[in-house]
C-alpha atoms as a PDB file:
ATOM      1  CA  UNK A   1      96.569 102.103  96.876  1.00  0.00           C
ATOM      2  CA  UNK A   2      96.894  99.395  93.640  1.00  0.00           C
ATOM      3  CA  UNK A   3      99.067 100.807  91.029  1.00  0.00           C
ATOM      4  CA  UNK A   4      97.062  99.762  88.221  1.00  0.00           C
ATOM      5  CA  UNK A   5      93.392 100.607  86.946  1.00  0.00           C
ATOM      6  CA  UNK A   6      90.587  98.337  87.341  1.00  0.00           C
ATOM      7  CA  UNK A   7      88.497  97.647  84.541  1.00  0.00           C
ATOM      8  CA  UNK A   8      85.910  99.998  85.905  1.00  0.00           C
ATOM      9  CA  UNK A   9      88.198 102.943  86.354  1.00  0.00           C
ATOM     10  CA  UNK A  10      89.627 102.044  82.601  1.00  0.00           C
ATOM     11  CA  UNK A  11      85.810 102.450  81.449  1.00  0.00           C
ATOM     12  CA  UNK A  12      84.988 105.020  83.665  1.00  0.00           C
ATOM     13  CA  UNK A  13      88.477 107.071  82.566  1.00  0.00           C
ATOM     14  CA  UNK A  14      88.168 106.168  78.362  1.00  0.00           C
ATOM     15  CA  UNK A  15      88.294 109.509  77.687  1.00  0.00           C
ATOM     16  CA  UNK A  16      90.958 110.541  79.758  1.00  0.00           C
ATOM     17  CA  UNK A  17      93.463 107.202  78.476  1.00  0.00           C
ATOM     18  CA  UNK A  18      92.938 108.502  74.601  1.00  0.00           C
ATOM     19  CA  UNK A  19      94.462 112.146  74.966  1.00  0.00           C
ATOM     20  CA  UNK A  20      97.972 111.708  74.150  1.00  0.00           C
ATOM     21  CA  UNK A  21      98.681 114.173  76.919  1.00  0.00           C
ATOM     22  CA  UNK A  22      96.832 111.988  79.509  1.00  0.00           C
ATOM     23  CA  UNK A  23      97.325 108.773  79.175  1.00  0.00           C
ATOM     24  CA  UNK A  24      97.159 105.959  81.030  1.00  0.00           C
ATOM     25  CA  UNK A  25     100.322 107.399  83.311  1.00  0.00           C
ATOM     26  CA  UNK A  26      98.650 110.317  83.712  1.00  0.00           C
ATOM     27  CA  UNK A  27      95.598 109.018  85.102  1.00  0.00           C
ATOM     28  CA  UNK A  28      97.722 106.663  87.358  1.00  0.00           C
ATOM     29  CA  UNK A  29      99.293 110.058  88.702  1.00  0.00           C
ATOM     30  CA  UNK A  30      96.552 111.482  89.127  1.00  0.00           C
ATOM     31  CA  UNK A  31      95.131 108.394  91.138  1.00  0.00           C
ATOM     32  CA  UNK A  32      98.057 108.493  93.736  1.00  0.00           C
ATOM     33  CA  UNK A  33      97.499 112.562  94.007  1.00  0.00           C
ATOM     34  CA  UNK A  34      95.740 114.129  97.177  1.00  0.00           C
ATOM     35  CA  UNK A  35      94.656 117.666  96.792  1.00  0.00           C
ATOM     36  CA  UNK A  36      93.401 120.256  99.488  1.00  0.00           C
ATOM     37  CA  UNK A  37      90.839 122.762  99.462  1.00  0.00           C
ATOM     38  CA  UNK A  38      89.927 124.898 101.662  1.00  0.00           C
ATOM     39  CA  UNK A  39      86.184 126.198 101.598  1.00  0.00           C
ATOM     40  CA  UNK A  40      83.607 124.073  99.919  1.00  0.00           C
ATOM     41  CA  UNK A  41      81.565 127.432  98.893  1.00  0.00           C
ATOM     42  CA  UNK A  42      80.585 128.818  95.614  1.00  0.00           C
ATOM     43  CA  UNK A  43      84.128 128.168  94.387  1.00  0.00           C
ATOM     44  CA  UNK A  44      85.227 125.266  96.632  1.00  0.00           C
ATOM     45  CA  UNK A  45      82.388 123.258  95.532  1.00  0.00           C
ATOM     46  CA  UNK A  46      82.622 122.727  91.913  1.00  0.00           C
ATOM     47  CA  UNK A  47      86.443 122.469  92.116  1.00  0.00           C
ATOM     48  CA  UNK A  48      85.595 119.290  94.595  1.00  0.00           C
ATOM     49  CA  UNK A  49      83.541 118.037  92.171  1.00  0.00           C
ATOM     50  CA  UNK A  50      85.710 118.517  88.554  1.00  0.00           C
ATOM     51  CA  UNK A  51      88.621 116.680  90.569  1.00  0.00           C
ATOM     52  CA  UNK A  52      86.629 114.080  91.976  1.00  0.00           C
ATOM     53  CA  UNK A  53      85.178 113.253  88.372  1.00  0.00           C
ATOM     54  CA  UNK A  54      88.816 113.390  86.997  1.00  0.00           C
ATOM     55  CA  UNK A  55      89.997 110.715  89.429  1.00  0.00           C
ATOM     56  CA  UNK A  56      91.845 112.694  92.173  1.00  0.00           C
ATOM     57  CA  UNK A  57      93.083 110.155  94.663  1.00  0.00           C
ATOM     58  CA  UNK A  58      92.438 111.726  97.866  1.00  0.00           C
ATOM     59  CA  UNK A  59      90.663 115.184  98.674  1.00  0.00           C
ATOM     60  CA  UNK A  60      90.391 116.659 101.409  1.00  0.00           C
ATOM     61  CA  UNK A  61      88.385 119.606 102.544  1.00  0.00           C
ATOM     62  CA  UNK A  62      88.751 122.717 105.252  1.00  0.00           C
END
């Protein structure tokens, strides 16, 4: 996986590279991440979808 954004992710992430606490870093962490969850229910499915939208590298889901 590239180490660096691409213009769309910089765009699509603006928000995200502004917050002091973020950062571009962050988001680059947060790029080479994988999470796991397990269910894809009533609580399983909005999770997937908050850490797709933040830029989560990889999910995966049981």
């Amino acid at each position: 996986m590239d180490d660096q954004l691409s213009p769309e992710e910089r765009a699509r992430y603006a928000r995200h590279l502004i917050l002091p606490e973020m950062g571009e870093e962050g988001q680059k962490k947060l790029k080479k991440s994988s999470v796991i969850v397990v269910g894809a229910g009533g609580l399983g499915s909005p999770t997937l979808l908050y850490l797709a939208a933040a830029g989560v590298g990889k999910i995966g889901i049981i």
